[in-house]
Protein backbone atom coordinates (compact mmCIF):
# COMPACT_ATOMS: atom_id res chain seq x y z
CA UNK A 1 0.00 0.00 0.00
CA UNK A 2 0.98 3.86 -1.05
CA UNK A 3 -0.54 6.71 0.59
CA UNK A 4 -0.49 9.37 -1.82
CA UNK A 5 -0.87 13.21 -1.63
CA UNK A 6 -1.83 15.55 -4.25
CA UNK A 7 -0.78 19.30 -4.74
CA UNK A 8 -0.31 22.03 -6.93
CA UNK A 9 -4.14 22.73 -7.99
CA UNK A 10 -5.58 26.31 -8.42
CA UNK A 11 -7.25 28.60 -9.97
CA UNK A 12 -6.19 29.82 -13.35
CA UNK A 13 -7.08 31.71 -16.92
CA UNK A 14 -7.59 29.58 -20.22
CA UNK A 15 -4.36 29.42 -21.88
CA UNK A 16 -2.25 29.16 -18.41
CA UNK A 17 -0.55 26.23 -16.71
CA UNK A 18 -0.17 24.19 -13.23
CA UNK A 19 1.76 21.52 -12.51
CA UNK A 20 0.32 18.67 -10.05
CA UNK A 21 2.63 16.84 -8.23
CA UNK A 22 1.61 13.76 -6.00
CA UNK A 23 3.74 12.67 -3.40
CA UNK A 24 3.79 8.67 -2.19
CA UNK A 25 4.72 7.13 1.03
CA UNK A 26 6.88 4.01 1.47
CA UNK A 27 9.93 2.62 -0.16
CA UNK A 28 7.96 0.92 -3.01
CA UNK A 29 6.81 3.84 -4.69
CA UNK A 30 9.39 2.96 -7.76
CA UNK A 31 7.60 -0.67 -8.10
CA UNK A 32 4.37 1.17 -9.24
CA UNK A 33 2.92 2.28 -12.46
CA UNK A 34 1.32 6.04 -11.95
CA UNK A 35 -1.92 7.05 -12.82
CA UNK A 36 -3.72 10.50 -13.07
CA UNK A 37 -7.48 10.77 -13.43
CA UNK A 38 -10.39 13.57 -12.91
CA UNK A 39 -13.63 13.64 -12.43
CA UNK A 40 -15.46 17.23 -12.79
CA UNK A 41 -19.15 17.61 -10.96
CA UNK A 42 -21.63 15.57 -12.66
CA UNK A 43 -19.46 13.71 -14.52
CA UNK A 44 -17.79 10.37 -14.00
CA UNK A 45 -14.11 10.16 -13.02
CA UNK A 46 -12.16 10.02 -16.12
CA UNK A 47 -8.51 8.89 -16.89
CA UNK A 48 -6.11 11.79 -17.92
CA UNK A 49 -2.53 9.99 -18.16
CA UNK A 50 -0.23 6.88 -17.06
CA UNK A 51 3.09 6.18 -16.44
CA UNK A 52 4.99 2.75 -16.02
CA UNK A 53 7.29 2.50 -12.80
CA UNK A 54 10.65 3.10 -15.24
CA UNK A 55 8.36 6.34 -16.75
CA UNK A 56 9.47 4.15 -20.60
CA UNK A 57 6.12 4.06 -21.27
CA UNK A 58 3.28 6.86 -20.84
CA UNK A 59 -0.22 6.83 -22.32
CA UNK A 60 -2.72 9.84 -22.38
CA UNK A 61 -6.13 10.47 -22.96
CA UNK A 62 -6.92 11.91 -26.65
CA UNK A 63 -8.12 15.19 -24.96
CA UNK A 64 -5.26 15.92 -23.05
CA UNK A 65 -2.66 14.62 -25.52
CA UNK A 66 -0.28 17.38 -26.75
CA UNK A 67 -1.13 19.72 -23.69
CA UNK A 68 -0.05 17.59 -20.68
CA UNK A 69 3.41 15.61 -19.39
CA UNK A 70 3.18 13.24 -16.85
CA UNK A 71 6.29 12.23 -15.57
CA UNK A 72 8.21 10.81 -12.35
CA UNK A 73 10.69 11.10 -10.16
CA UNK A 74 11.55 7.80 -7.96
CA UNK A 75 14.29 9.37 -5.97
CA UNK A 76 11.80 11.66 -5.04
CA UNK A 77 8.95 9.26 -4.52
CA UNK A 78 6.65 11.83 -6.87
CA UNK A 79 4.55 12.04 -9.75
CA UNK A 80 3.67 15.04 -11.79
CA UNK A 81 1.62 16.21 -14.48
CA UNK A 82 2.39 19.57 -16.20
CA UNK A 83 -0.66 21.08 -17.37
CA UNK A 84 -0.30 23.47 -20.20
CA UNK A 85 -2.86 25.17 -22.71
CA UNK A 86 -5.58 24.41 -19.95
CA UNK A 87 -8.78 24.98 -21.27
CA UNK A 88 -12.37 25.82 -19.13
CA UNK A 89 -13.06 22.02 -19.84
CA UNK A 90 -10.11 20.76 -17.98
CA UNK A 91 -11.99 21.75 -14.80
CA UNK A 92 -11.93 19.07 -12.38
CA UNK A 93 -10.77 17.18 -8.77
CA UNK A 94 -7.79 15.73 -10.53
CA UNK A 95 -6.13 12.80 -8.42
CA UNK A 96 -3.59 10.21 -8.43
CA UNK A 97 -3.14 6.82 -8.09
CA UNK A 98 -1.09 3.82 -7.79
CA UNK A 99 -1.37 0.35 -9.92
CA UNK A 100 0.87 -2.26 -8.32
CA UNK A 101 1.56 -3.76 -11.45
CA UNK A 102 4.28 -1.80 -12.25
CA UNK A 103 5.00 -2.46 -16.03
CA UNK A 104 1.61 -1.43 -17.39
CA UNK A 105 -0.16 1.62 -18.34
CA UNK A 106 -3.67 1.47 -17.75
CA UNK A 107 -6.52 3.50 -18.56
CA UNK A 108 -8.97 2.02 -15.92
CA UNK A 109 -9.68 3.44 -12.64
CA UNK A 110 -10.51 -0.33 -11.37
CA UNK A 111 -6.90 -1.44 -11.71
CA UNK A 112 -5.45 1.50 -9.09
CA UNK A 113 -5.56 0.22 -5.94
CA UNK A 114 -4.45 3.26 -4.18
CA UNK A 115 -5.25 7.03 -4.52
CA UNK A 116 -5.02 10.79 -3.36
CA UNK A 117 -7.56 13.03 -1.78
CA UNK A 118 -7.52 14.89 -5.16
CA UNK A 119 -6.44 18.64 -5.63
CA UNK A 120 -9.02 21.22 -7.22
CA UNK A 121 -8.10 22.87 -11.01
CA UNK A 122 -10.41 25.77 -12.01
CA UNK A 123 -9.93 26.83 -15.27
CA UNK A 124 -11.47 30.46 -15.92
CA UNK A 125 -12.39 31.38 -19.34
């Protein structure tokens, strides 16, 4: 088990950026693939982008592809996702979460066994 912790949410205009980070607990943290999802009110939770525990293979969702870079750090225990071009759509709870099989990239929320509180993005149009 991971606990993870999500930060780096805010407000900001259409066109700016954030970057998310999500910070793990425990020694294992480099075993796991990384996962970042959202879910905006009324909608379901939706995957954003993967990465596998060497960060050699990433996968994003269409919508997001081009605009945002997930990406690790295992000396760090942290994930990130840099958010650029961020649209009014993009507004969401945006969370992490860990898969313990470590080589994959998945796209489904039912393969993460472990995940953040979320952090809040606004985007302002």
């Amino acid at each position: 088990q991971v606990q993870l912790v999500e930060s780096g949410g805010g407000l900001v205009q259409a066109g700016g950026s954030l970057r998310l980070s999500c910070a793990a607990s425990g020694r294992t943290f480099s075993s796991y693939a990384m996962g970042w999802f959202r879910q905006a009110p009324g909608k379901e939770r939706e995957f954003v982008a993967a990465i596998n525990k060497s960060g050699g293979q990433i996968h994003y969702a269409d919508s997001v592809k081009g605009r945002f870079t997930i990406s690790r750090d295992n000396a760090k225990n942290t994930v990130y996702l840099q958010m650029n071009g961020l649209k009014p759509e993009d507004t969401a709870l945006y969370y992490c979460a860990a898969d313990p099989v470590g080589l994959r990239v998945s796209i489904h929320a039912g393969l993460y066994d472990d995940w953040g509180q979320g952090t809040q993005v606004t985007v302002s149009s």
